[in-house]
Protein backbone atom coordinates (compact mmCIF):
# COMPACT_ATOMS: atom_id res chain seq x y z
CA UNK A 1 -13.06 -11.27 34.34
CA UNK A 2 -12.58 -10.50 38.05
CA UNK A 3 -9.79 -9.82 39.89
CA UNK A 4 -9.52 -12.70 42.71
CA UNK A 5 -7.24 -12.50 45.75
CA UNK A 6 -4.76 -15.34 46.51
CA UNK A 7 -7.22 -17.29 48.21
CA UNK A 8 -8.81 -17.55 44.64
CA UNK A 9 -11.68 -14.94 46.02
CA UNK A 10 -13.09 -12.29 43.67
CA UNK A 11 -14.19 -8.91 45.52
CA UNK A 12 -18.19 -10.58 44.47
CA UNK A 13 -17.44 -13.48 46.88
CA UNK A 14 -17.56 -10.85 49.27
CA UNK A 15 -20.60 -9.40 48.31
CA UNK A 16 -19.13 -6.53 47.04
CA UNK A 17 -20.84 -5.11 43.54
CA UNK A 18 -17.92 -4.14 40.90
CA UNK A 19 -18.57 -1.83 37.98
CA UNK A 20 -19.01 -3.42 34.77
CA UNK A 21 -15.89 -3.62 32.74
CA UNK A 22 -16.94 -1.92 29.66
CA UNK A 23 -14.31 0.82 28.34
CA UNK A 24 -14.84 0.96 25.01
CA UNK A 25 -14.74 4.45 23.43
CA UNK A 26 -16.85 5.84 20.27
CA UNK A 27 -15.68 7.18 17.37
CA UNK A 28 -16.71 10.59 16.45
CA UNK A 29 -19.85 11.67 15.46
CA UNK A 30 -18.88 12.15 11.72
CA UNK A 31 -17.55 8.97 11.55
CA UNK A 32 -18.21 5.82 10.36
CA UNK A 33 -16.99 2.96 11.03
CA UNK A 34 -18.44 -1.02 10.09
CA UNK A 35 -16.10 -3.88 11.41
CA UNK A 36 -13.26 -3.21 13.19
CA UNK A 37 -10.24 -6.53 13.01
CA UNK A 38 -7.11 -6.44 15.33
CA UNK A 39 -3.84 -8.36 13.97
CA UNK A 40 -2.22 -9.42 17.13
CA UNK A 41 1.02 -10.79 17.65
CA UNK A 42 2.60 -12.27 20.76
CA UNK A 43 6.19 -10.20 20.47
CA UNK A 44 7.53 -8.17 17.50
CA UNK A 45 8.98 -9.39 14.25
CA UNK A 46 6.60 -11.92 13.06
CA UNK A 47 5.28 -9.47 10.44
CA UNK A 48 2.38 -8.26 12.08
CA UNK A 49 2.34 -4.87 9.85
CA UNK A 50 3.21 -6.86 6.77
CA UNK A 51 0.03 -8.69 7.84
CA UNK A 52 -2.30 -5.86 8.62
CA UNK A 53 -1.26 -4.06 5.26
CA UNK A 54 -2.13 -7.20 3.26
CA UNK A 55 -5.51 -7.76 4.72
CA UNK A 56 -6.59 -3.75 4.13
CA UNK A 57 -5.22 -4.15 0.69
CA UNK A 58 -6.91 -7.00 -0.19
CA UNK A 59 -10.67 -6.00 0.93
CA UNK A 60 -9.82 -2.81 -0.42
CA UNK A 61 -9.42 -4.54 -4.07
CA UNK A 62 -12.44 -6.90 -3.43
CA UNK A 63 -14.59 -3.40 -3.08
CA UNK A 64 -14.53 -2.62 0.26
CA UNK A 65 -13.89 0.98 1.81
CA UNK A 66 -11.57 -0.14 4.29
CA UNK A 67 -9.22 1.65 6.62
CA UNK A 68 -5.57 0.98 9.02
CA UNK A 69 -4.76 2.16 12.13
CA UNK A 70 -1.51 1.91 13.40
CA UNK A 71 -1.73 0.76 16.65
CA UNK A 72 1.91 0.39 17.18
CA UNK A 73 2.42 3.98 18.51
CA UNK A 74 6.40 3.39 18.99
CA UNK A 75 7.04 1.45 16.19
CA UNK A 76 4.96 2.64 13.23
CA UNK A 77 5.62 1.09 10.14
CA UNK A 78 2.38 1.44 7.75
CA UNK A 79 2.96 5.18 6.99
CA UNK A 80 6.14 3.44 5.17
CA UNK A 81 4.58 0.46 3.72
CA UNK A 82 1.90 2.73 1.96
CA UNK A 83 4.20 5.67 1.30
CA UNK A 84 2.97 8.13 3.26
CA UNK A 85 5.16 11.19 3.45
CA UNK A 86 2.78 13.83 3.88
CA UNK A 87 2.18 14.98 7.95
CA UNK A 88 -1.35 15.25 9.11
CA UNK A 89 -3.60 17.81 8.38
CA UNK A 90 -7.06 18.68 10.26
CA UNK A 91 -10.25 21.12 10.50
CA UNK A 92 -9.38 22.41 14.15
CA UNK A 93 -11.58 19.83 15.34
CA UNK A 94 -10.48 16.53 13.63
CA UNK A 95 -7.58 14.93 11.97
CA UNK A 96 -7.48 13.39 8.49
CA UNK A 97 -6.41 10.32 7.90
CA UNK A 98 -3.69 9.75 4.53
CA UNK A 99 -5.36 8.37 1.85
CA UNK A 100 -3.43 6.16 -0.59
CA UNK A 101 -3.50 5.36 -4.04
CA UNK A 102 -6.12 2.96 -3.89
CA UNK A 103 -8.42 4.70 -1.49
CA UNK A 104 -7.24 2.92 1.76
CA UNK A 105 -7.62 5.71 4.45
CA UNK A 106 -4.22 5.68 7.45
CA UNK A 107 -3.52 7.07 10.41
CA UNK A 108 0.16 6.47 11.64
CA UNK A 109 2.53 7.97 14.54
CA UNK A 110 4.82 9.06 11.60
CA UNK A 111 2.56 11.76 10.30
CA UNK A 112 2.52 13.88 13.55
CA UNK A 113 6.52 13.33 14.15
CA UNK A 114 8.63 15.51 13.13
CA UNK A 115 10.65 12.81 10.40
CA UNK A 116 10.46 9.36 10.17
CA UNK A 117 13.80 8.72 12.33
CA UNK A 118 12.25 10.34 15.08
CA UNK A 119 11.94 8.32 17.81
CA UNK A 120 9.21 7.73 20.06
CA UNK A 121 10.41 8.25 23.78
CA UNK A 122 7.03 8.59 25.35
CA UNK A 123 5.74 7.03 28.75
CA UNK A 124 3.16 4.12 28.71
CA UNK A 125 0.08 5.95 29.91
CA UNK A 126 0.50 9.06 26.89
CA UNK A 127 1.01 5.87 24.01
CA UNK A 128 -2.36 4.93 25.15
CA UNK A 129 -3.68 7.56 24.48
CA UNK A 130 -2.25 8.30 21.01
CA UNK A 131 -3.86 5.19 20.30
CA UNK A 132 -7.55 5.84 21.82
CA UNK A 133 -6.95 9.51 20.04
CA UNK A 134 -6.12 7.74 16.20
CA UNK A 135 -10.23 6.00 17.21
CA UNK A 136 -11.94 9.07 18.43
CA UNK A 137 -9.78 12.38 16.70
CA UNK A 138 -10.23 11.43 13.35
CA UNK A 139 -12.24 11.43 10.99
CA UNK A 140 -12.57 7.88 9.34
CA UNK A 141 -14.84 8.18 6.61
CA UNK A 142 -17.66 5.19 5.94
CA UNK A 143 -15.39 2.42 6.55
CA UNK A 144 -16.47 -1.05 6.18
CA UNK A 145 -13.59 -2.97 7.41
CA UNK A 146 -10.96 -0.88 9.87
CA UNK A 147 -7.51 -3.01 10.74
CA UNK A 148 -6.07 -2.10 13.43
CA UNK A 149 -1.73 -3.11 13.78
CA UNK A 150 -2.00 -3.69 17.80
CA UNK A 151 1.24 -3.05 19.71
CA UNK A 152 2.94 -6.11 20.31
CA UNK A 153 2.98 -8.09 23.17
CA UNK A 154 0.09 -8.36 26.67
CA UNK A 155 1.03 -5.20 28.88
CA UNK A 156 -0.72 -2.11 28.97
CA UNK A 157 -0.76 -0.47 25.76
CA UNK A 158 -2.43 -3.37 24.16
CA UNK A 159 -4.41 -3.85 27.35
CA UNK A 160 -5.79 -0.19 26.13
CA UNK A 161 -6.27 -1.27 22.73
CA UNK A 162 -8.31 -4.51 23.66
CA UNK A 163 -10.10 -2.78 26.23
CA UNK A 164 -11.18 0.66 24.59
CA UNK A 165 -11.78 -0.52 20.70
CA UNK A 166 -14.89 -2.03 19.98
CA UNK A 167 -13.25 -5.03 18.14
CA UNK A 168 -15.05 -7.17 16.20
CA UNK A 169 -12.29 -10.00 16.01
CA UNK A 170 -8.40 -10.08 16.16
CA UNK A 171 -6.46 -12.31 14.12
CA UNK A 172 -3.17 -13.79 15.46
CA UNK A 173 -0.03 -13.87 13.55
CA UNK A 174 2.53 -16.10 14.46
CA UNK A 175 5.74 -17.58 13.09
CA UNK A 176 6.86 -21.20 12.78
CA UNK A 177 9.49 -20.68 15.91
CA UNK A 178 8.66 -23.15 18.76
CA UNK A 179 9.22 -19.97 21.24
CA UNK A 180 7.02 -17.82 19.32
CA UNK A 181 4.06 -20.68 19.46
CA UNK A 182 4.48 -20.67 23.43
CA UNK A 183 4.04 -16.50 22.92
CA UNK A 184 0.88 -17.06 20.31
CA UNK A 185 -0.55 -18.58 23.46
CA UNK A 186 -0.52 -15.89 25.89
CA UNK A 187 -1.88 -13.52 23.42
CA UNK A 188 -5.00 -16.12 22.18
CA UNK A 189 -5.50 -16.34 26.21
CA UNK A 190 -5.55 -12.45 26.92
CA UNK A 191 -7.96 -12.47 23.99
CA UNK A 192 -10.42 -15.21 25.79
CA UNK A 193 -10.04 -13.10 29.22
CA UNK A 194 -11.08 -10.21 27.58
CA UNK A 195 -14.02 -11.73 25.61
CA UNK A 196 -12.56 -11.01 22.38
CA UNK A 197 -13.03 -13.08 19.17
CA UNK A 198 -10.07 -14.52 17.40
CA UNK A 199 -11.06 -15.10 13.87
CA UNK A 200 -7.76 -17.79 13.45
CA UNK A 201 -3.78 -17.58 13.05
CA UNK A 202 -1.68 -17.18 10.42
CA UNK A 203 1.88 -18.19 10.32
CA UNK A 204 4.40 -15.95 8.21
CA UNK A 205 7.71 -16.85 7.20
CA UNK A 206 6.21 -20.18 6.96
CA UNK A 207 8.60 -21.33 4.09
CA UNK A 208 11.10 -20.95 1.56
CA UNK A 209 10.03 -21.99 -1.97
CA UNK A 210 13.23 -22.69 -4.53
CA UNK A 211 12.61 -20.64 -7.65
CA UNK A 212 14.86 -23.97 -9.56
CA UNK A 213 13.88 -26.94 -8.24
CA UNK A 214 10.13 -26.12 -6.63
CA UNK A 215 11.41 -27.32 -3.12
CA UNK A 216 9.77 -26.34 0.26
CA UNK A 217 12.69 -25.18 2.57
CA UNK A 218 11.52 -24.56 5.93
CA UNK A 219 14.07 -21.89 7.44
CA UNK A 220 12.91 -21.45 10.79
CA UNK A 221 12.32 -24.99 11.12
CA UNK A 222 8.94 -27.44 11.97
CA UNK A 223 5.55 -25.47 11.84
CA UNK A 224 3.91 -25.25 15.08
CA UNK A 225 0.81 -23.65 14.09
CA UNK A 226 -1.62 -26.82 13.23
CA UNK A 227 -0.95 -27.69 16.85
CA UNK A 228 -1.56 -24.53 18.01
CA UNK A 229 -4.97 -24.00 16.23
CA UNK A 230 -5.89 -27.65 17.00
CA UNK A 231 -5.37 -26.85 20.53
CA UNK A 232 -7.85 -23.69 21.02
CA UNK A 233 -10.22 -24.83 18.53
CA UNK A 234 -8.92 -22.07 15.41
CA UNK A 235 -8.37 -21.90 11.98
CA UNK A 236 -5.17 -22.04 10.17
CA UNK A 237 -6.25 -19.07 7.60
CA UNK A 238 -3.03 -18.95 6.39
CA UNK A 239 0.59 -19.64 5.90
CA UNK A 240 2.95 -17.41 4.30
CA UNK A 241 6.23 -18.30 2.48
CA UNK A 242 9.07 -15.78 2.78
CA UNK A 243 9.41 -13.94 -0.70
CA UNK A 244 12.02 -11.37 -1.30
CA UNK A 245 9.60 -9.04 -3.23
CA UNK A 246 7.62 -8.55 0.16
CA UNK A 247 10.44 -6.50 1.35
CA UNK A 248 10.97 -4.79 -1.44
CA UNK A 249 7.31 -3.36 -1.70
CA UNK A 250 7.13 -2.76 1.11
CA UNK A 251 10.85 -0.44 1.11
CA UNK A 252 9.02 1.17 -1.72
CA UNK A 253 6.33 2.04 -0.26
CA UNK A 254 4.09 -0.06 -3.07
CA UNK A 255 2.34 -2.78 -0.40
CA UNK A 256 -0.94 -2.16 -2.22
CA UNK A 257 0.40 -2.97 -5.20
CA UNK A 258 1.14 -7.08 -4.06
CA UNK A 259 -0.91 -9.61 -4.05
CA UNK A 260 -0.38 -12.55 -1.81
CA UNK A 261 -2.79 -15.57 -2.54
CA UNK A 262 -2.29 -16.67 1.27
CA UNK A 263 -4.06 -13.46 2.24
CA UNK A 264 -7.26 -13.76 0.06
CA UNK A 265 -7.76 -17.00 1.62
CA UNK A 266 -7.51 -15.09 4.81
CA UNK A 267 -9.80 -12.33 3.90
CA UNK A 268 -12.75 -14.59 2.93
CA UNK A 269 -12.62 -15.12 6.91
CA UNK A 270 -12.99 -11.29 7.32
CA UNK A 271 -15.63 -11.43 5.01
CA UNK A 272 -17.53 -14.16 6.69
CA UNK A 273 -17.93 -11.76 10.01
């Protein structure tokens, strides 16, 4: 989309001929890599990660080779959902990815810090290019379905990550907040400016269910999302209840190991590509 002036002008009103807006980057030569899904989230602590570790487990179950990138250069959290430990390791000429128990190939900021609780104190235009460098530097091998854990938020570093990966869809996750709707929308509208898909929402934390009685106790309140969705035209794909073993699996490093039913209903979406 072009820039326009405050008159509402863009620079082609003018007559003047702007370069096409294509920076999308390849992957390396000995890569390979099929469909590639962004889970988006409007600001942090919706469970974007939880999300993106869910979907990857899923396909990989269903058969698929499938892959995660952690997107979220200053706050990486897959390396400890999967229980990763080990730093990366390379040829001289490109990095490998972890590779957990079930196959799932990762690439997180934790393996190339020095411990887990190190932090990430690094300037905006060097995070975007840890990021482009997880897409080109390593060596992702014959991937069918790569999910990508996008930084939070719509400034630059996820500008980067919209603009430079050759997405194939992103898939919003969202909370039942009312605040957190009015954030879903920015992000489903930076999507549309940048031509990007968005495959649907899905709303975690949707609901408490009692383990006594069977009753649905919304915690955070009335669901937003149905509105939201009805509003752009998107599908609900799914709606999460809270559930105390999520956290635990995921503290243990044994994500792959739960099963979700919201998620398959998700992933037959991602199929559907």
């Amino acid at each position: 989309m072009s820039e326009r002036n405050a008159k509402g002008k863009a620079p082609e009103d003018y007559g003047i001929r702007m370069p096409k807006n294509d920076f999308h980057i390849e992957p390396n030569e000995r890569s390979t890599i099929r469909r590639i899904i962004g889970v988006v989230s409007g600001k942090g602590g919706v469970g974007k990660s939880f999300v993106t570790s869910m979907l990857a487990s899923e396909m990989q179950r269903r058969g698929y080779r499938t892959a995660v990138l952690d997107g979220d250069i200053t706050g990486p959290s897959q390396g400890k959902a999967f229980g990763i430990t080990e730093s990366a390791m390379g040829d001289g000429t490109l990095i490998f990815p972890a590779v957990t128990k079930t196959g799932i190939q990762v690439m997180t900021t934790n393996m190339i810090l020095d411990s887990d609780d190190t932090p990430v104190i690094w300037r905006g235009p060097m995070v975007a290019n840890i990021l482009k460098q997880f897409y080109t530097d390593v060596y992702w091998d014959d991937v069918d379905y790569m999910f990508v854990d996008m930084p939070p938020g719509t400034s630059d570093v996820p500008l980067t990550a919209f603009q430079s990966l050759p997405l194939d869809g992103i898939v919003v996750v969202t909370s039942p907040q009312e605040l957190v709707s009015m954030v879903v929308e920015k992000a489903i509208n930076m999507a549309s400016k940048m031509n990007i898909r968005v495959l649907g929402l899905i709303e975690n934390m949707s609901y408490v269910r009692c383990p006594g009685c069977g009753e649905i106790i919304k915690v955070f309140g009335e669901s937003h999302i149905c509105e939201t969705a009805e509003k752009y035209g998107l599908p609900v794909l799914a709606q999460i209840p809270l559930n105390p073993a999520i956290a635990s699996a995921a503290d243990a490093g044994t994500i792959e190991d739960l099963k979700i039913e919201e998620i398959a209903g998700a992933c037959d979406s991602v199929e559907n590509l």
